[in-house]
N, C-alpha and C. Protein backbone atom coordinates (compact mmCIF):
# COMPACT_ATOMS: atom_id res chain seq x y z
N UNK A 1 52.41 35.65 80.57
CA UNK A 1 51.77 34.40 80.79
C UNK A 1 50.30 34.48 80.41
N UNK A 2 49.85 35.71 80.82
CA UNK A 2 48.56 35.73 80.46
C UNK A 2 48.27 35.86 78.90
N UNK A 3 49.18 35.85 77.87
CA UNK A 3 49.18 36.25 76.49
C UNK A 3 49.20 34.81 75.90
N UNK A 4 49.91 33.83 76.45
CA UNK A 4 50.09 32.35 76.28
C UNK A 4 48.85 31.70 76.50
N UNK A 5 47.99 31.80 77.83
CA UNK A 5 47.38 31.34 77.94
C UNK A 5 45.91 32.06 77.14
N UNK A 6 45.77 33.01 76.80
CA UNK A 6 44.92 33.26 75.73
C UNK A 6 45.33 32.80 74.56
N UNK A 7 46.66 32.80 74.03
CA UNK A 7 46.93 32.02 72.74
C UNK A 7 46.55 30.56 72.96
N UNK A 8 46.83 30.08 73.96
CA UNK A 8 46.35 28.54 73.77
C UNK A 8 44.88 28.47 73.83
N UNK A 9 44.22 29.31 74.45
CA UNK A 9 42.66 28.83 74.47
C UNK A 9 42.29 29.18 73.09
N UNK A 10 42.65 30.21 72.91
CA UNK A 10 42.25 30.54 71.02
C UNK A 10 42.26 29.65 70.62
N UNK A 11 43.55 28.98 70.40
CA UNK A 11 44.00 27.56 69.78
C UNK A 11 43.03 26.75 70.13
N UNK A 12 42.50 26.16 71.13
CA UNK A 12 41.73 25.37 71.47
C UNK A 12 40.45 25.51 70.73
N UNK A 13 40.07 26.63 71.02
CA UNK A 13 38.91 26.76 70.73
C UNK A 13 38.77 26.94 69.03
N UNK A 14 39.84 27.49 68.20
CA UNK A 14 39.79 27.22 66.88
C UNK A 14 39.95 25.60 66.25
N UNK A 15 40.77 24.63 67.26
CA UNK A 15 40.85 23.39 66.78
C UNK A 15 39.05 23.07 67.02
N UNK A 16 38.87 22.64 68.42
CA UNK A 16 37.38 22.74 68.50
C UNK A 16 36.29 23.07 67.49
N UNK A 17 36.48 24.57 67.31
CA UNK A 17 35.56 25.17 65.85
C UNK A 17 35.65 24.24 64.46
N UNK A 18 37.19 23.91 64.05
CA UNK A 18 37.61 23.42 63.29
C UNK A 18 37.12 22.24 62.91
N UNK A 19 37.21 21.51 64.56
CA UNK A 19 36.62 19.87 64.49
C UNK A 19 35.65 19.86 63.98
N UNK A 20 34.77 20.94 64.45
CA UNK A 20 32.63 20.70 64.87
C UNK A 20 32.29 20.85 63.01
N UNK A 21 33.29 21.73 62.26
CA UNK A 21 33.01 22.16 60.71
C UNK A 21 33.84 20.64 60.58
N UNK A 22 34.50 19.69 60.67
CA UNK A 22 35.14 18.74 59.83
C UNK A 22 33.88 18.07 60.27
N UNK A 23 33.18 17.54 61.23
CA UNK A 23 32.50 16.47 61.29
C UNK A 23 30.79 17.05 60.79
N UNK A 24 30.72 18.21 60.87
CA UNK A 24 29.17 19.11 60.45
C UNK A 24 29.67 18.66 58.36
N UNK A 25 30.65 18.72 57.73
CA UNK A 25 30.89 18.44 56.64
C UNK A 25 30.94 16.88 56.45
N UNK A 26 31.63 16.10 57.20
CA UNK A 26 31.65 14.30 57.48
C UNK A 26 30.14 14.33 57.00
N UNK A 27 29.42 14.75 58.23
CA UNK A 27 28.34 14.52 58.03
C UNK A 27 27.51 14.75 57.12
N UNK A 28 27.51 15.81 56.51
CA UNK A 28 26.83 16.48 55.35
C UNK A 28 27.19 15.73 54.08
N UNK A 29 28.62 15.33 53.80
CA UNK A 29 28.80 14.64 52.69
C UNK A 29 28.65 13.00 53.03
N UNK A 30 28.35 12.82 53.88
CA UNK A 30 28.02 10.92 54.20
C UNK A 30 26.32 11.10 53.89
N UNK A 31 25.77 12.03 54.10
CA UNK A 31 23.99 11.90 53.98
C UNK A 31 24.25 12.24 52.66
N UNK A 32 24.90 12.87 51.00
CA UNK A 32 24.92 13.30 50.77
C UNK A 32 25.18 12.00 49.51
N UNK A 33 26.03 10.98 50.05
CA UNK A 33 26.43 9.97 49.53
C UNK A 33 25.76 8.92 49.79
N UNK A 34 25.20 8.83 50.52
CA UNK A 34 23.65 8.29 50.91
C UNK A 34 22.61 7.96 50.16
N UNK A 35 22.50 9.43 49.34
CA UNK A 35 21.49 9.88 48.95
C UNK A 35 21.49 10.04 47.66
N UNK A 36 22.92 9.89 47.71
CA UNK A 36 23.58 9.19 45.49
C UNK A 36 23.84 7.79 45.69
N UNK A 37 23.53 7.43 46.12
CA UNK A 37 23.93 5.58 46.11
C UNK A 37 22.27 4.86 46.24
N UNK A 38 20.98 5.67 46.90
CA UNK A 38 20.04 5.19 46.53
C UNK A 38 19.46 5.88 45.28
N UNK A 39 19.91 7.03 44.58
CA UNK A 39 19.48 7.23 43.56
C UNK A 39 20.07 6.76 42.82
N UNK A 40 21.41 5.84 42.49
CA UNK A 40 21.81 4.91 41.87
C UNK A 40 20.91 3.92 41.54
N UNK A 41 20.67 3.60 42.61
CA UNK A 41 20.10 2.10 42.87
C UNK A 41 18.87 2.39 42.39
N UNK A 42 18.12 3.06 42.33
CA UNK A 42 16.30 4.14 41.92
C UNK A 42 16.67 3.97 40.34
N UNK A 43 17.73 4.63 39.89
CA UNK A 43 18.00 4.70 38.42
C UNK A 43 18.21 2.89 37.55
N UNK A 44 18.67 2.22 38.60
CA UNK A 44 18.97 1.01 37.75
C UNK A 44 17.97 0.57 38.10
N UNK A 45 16.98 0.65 38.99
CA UNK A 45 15.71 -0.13 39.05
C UNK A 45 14.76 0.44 37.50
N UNK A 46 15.16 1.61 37.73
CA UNK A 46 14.64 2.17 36.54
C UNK A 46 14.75 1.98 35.12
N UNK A 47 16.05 1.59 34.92
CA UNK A 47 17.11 1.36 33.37
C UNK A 47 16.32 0.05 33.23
N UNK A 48 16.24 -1.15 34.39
CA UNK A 48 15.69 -2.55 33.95
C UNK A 48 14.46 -2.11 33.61
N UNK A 49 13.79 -1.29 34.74
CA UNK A 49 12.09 -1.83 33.48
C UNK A 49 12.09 -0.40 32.26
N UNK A 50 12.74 0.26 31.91
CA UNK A 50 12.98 0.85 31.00
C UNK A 50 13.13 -0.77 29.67
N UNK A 51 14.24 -1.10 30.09
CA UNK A 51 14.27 -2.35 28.88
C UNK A 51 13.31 -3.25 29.06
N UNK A 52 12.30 -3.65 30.13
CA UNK A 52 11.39 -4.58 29.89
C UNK A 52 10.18 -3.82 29.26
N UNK A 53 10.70 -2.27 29.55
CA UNK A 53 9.12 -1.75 28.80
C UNK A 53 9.52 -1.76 26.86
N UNK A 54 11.16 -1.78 26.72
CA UNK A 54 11.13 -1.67 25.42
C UNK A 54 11.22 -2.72 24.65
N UNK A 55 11.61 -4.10 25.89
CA UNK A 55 11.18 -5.17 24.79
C UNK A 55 9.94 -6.00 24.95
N UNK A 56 8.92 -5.42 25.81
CA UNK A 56 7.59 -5.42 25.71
C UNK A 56 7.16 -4.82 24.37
N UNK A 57 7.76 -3.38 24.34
CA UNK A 57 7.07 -3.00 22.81
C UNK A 57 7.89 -3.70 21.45
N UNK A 58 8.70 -4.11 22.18
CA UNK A 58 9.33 -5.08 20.61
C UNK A 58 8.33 -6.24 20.51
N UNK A 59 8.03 -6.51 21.41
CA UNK A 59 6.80 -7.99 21.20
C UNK A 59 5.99 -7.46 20.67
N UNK A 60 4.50 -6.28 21.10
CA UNK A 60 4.37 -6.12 20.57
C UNK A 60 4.02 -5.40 19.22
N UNK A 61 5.16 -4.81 18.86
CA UNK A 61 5.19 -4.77 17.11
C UNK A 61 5.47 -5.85 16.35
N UNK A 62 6.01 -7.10 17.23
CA UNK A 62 6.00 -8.49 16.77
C UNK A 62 4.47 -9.01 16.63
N UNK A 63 3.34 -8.92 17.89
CA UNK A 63 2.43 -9.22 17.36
C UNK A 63 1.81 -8.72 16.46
N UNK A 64 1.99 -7.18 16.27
CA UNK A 64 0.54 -6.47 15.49
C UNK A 64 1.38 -6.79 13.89
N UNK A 65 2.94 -6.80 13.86
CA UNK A 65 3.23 -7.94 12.33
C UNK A 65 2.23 -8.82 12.05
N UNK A 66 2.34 -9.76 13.03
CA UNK A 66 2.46 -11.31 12.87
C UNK A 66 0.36 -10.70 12.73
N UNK A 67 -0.32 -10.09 13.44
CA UNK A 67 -1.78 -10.04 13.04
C UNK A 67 -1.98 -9.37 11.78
N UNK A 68 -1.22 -8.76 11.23
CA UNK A 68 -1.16 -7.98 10.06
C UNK A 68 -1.10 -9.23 9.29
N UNK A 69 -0.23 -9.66 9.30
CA UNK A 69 0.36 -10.98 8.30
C UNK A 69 -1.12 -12.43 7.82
N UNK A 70 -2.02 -12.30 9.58
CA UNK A 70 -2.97 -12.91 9.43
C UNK A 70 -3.60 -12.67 8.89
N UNK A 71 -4.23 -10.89 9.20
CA UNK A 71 -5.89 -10.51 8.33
C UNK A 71 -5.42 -10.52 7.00
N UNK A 72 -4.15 -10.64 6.23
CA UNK A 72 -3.78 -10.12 5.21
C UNK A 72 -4.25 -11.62 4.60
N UNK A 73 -3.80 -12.65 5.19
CA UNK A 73 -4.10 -14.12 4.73
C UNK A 73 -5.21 -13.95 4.80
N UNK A 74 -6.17 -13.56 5.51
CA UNK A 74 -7.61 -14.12 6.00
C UNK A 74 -8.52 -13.37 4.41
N UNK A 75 -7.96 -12.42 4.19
CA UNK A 75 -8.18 -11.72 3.43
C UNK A 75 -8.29 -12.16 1.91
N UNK A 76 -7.23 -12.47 1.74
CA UNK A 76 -6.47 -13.27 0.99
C UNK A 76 -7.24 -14.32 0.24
N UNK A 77 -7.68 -14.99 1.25
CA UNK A 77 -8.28 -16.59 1.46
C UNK A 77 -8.98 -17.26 0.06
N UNK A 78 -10.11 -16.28 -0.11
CA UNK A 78 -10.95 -16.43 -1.48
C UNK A 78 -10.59 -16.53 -2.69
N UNK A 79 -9.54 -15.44 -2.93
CA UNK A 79 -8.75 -15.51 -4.18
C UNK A 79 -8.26 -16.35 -5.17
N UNK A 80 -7.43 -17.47 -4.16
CA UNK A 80 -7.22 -18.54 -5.27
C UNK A 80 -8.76 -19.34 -5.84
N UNK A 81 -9.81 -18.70 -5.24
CA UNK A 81 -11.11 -19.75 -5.74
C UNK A 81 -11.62 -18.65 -7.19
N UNK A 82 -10.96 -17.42 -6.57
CA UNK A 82 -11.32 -16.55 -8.15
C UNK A 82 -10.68 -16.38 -8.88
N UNK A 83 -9.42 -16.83 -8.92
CA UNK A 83 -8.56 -17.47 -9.32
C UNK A 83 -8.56 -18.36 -10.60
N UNK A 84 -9.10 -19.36 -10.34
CA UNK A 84 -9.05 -20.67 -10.72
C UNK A 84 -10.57 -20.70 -11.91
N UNK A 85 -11.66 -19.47 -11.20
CA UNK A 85 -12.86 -19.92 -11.79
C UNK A 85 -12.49 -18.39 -12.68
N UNK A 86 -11.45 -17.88 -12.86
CA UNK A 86 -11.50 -16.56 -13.79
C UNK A 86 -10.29 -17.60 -15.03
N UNK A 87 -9.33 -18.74 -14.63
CA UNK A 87 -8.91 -19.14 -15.48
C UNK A 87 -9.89 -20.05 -16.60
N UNK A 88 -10.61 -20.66 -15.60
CA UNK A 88 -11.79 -21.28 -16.63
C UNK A 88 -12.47 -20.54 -17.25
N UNK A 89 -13.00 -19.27 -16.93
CA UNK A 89 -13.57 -18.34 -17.82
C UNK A 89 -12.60 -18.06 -18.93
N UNK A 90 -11.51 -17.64 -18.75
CA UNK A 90 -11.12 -16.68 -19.75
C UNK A 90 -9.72 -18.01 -20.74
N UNK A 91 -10.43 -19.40 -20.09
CA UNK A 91 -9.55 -20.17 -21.40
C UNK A 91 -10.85 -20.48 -22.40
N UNK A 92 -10.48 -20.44 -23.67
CA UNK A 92 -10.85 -20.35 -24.56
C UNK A 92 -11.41 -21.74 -25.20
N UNK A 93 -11.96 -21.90 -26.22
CA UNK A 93 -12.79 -23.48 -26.61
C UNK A 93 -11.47 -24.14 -27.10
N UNK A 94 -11.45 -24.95 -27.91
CA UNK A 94 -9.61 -25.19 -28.14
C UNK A 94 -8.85 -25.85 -28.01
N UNK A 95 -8.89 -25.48 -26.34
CA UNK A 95 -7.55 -24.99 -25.44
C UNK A 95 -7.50 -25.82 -24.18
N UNK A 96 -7.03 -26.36 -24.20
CA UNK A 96 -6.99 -27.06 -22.35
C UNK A 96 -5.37 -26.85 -21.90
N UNK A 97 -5.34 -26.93 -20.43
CA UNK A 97 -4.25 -26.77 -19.77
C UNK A 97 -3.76 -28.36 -19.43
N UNK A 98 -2.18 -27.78 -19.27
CA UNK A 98 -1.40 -29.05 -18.67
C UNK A 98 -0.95 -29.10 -17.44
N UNK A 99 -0.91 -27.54 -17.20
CA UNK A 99 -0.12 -27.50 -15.99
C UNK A 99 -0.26 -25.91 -15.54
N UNK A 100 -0.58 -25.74 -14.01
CA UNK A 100 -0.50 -24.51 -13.75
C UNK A 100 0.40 -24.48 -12.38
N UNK A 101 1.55 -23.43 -12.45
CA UNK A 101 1.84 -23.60 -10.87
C UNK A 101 2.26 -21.84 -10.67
N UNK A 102 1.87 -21.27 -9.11
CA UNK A 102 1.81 -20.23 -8.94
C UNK A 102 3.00 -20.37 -8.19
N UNK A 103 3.82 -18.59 -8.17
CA UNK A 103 5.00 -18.63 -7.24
C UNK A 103 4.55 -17.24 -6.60
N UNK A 104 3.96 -17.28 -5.29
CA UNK A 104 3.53 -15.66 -5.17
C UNK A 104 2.68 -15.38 -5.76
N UNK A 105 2.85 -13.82 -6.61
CA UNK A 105 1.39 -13.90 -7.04
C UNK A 105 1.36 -14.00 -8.71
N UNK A 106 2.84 -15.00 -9.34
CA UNK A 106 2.76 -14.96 -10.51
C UNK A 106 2.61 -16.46 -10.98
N UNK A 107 1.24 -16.67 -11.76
CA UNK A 107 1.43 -17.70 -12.43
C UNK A 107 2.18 -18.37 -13.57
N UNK A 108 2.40 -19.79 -13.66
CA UNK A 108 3.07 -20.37 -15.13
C UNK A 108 2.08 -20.97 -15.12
N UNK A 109 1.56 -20.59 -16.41
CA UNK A 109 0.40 -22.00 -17.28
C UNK A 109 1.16 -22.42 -18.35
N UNK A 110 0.91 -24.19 -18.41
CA UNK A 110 1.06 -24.61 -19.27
C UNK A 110 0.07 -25.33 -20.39
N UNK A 111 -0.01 -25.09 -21.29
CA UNK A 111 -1.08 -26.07 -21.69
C UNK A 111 -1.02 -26.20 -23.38
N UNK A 112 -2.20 -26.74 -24.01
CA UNK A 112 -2.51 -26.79 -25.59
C UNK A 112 -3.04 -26.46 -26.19
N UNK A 113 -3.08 -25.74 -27.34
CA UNK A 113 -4.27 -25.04 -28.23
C UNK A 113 -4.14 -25.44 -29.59
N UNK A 114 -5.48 -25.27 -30.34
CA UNK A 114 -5.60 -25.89 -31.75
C UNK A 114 -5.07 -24.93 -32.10
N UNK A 115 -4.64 -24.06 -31.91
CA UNK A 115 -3.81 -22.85 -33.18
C UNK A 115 -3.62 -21.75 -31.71
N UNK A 116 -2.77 -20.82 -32.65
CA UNK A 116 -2.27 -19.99 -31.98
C UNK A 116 -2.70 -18.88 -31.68
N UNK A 117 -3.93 -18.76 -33.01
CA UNK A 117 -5.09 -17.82 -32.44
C UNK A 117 -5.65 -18.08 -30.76
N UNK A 118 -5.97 -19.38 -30.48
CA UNK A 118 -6.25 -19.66 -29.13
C UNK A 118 -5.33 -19.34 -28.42
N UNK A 119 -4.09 -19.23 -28.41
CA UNK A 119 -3.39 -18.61 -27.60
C UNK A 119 -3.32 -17.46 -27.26
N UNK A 120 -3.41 -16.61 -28.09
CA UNK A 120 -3.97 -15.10 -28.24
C UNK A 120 -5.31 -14.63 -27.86
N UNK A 121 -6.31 -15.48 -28.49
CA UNK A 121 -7.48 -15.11 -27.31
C UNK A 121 -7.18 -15.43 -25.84
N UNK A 122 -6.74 -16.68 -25.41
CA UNK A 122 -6.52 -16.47 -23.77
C UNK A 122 -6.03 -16.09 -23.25
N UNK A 123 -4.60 -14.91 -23.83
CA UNK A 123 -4.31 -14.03 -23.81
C UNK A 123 -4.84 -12.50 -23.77
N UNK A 124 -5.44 -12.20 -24.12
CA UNK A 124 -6.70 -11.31 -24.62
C UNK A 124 -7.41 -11.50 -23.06
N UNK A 125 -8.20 -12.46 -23.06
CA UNK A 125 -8.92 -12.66 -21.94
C UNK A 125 -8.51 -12.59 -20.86
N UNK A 126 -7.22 -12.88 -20.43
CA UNK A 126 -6.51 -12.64 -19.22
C UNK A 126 -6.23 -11.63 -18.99
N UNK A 127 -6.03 -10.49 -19.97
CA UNK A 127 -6.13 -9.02 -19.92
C UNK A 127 -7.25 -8.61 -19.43
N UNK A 128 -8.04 -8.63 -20.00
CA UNK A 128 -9.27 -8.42 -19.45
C UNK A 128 -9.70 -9.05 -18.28
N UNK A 129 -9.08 -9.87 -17.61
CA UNK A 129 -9.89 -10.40 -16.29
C UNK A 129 -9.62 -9.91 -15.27
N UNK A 130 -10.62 -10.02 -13.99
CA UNK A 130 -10.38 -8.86 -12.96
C UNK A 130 -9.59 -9.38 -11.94
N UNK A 131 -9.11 -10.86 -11.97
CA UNK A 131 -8.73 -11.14 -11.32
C UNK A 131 -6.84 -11.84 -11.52
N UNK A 132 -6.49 -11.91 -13.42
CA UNK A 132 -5.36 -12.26 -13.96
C UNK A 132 -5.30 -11.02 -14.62
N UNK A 133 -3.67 -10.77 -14.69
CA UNK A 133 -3.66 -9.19 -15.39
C UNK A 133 -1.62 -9.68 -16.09
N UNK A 134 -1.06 -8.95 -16.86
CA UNK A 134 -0.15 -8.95 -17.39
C UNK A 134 0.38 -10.58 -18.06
N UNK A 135 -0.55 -10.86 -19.07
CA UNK A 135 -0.11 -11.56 -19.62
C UNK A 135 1.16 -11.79 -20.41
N UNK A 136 2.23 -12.90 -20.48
CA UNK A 136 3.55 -12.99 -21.50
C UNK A 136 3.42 -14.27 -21.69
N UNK A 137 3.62 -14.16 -22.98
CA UNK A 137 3.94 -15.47 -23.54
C UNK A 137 5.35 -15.94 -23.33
N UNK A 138 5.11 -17.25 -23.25
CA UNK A 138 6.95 -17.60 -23.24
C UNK A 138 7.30 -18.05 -24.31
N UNK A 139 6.54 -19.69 -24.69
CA UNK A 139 6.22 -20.23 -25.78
C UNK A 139 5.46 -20.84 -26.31
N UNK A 140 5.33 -20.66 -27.73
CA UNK A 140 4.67 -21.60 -29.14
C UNK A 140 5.31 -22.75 -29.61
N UNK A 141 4.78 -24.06 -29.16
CA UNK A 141 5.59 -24.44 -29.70
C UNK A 141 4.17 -25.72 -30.81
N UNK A 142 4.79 -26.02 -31.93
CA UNK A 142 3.74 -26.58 -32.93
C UNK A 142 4.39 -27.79 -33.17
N UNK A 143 4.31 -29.22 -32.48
CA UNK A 143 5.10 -30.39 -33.32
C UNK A 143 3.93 -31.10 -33.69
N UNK A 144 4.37 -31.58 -34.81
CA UNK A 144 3.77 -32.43 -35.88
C UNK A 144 3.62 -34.15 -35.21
N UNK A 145 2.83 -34.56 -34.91
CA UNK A 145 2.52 -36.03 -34.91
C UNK A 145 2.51 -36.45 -33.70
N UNK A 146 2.89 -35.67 -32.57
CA UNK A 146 2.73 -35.89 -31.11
C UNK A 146 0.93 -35.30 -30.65
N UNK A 147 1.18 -34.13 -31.13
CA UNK A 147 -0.43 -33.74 -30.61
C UNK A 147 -1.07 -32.73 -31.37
N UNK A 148 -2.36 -32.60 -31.49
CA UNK A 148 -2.94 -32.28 -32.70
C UNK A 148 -3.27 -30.50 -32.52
N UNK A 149 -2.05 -29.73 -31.87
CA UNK A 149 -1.90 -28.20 -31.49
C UNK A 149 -0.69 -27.37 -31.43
N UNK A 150 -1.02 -26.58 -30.94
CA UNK A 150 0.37 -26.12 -30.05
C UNK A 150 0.40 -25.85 -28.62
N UNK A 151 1.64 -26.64 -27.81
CA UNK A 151 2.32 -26.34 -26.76
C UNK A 151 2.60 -24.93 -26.37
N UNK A 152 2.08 -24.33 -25.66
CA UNK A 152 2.50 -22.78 -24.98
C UNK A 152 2.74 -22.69 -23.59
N UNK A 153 3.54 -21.84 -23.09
CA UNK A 153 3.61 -21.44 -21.70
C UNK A 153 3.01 -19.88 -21.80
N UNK A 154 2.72 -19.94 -20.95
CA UNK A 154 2.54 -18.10 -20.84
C UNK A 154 2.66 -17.76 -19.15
N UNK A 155 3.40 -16.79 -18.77
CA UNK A 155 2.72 -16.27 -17.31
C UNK A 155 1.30 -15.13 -17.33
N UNK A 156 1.35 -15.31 -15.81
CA UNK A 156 0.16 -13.71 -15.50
C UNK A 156 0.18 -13.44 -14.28
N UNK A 157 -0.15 -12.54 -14.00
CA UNK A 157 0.00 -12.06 -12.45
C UNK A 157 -1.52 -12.27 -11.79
N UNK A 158 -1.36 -12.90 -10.58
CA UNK A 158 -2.95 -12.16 -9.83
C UNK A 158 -2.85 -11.33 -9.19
N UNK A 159 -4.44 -10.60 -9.42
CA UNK A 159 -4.40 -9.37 -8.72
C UNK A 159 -4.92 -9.57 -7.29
N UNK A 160 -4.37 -8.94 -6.51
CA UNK A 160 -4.99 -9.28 -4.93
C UNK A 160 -6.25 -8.40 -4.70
N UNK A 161 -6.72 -8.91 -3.41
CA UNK A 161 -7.86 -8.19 -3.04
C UNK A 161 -7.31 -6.63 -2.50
N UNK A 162 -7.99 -5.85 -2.52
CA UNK A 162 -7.94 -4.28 -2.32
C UNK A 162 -8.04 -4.53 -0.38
N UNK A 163 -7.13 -3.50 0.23
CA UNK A 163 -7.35 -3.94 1.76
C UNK A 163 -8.76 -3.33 2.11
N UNK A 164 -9.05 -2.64 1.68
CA UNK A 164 -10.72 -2.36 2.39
C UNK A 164 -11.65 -2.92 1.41
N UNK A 165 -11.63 -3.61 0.39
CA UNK A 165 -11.96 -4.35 -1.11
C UNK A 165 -13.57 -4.59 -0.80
N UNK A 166 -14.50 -4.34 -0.10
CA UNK A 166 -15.64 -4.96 -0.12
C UNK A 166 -16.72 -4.60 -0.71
N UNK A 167 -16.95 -4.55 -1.61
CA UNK A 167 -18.12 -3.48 -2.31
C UNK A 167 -19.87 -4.15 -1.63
N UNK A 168 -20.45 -3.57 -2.27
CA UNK A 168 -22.05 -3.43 -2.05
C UNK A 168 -22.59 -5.06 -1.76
N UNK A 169 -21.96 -5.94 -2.94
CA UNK A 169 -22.51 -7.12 -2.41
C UNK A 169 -22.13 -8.34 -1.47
N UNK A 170 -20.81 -7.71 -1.02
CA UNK A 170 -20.33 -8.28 0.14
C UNK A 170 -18.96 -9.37 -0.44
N UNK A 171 -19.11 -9.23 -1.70
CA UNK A 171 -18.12 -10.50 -2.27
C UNK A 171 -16.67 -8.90 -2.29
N UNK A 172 -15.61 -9.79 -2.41
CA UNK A 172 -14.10 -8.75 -2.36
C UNK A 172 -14.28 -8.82 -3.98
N UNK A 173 -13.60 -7.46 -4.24
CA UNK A 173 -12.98 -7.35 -5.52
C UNK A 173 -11.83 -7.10 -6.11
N UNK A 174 -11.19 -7.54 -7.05
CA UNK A 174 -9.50 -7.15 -7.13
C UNK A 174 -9.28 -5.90 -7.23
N UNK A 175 -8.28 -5.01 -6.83
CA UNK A 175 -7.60 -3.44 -7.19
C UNK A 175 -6.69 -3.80 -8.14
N UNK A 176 -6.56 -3.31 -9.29
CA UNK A 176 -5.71 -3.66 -10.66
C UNK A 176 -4.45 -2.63 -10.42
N UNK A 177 -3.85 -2.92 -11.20
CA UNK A 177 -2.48 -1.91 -10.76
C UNK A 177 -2.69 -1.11 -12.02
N UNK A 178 -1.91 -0.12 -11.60
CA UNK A 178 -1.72 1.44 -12.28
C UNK A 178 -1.57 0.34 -14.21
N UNK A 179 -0.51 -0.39 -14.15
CA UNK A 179 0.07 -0.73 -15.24
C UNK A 179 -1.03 -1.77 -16.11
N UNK A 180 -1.96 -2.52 -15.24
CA UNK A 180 -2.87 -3.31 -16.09
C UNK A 180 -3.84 -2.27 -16.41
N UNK A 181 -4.40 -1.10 -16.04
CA UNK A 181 -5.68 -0.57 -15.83
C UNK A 181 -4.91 0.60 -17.63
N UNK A 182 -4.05 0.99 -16.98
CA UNK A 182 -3.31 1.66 -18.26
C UNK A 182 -3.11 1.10 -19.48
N UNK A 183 -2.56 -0.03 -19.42
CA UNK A 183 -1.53 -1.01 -20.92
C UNK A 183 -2.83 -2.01 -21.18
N UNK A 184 -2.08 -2.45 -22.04
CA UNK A 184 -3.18 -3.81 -22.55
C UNK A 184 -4.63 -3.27 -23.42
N UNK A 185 -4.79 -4.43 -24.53
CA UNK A 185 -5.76 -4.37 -25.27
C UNK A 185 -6.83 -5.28 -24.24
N UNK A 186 -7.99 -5.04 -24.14
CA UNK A 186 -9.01 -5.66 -23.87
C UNK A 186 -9.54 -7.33 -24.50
């Protein structure tokens, strides 16, 4: 009897032991889960301003575009006035225009010359100018009894201002490209 009743207290006391480790573990894994469910919650607080910080920086690389795009205009600005006063320079006696229209930075002129030598000098001259560069002819054309020349088209490119372009006297100056500074007769 006395062997029984030490087997049962054993028993007891191992269920007991048993319990105190099931609920010392309850417990340990409930703080444990606790403590992954607010670092859940820490991480998605986190993930959102993660994306408000990255489409903050999508704005702005949207603005510093969109200011790029400005100083580039602002920049810009003068050009068509040197433009316009480098076409009057470099058209020839002659010669008058009919029509000019720009697409970007390539012009179509249209206009008239007493001969075709004048076409070739304002050709010539547009080579040489610092501000029109790659002259092509399109066409010559010579009719009899309508007008006392010839009809030509020609394109040319303008050259833009250089981005740091400002020399000594404060006015911008064009940067010519590799291909006008190289090709072309003067």
């Amino acid at each position: 009897m006395g062997f029984l009743v030490s087997l049962g207290a054993a028993t007891a006391a191992a269920a007991v032991v048993t319990f105190a480790f099931y609920l010392l573990f309850s417990s340990l894994i409930g703080g444990q889960q606790q403590r992954n469910d607010r670092l859940k919650k820490e991480i998605a607080v986190l993930d959102k301003q993660i994306e408000e910080i990255n489409s903050l920086e999508a704005q702005k690389q949207q603005f510093i575009a969109r200011m790029q795009i400005i100083e580039k205009l602002q920049r810009s600005r003068p050009e068509i006035v040197h433009v316009f006063d480098e076409i009057v320079r470099t058209l020839p006696d002659g010669a008058y225009l009919t029509s000019l229209k720009q697409t970007g930075a390539r012009l179509k002129i249209d206009g008239v010359a007493q001969s075709s030598t004048r076409v070739s000098s304002f050709m010539r001259n547009i080579d040489a100018s610092e501000w029109l560069d790659a002259p092509e002819l399109e066409v010559v054309e010579t009719k009899k009894g309508e007008t006392l020349g010839s009809n030509f088209t020609l394109f040319a490119n303008q050259v833009s201002v250089a981005a740091e372009g400002d020399d000594e006297s404060g006015t911008q100056r064009p940067r010519r490209t590799a291909s006008a500074e190289s090709g072309g007769s003067p």
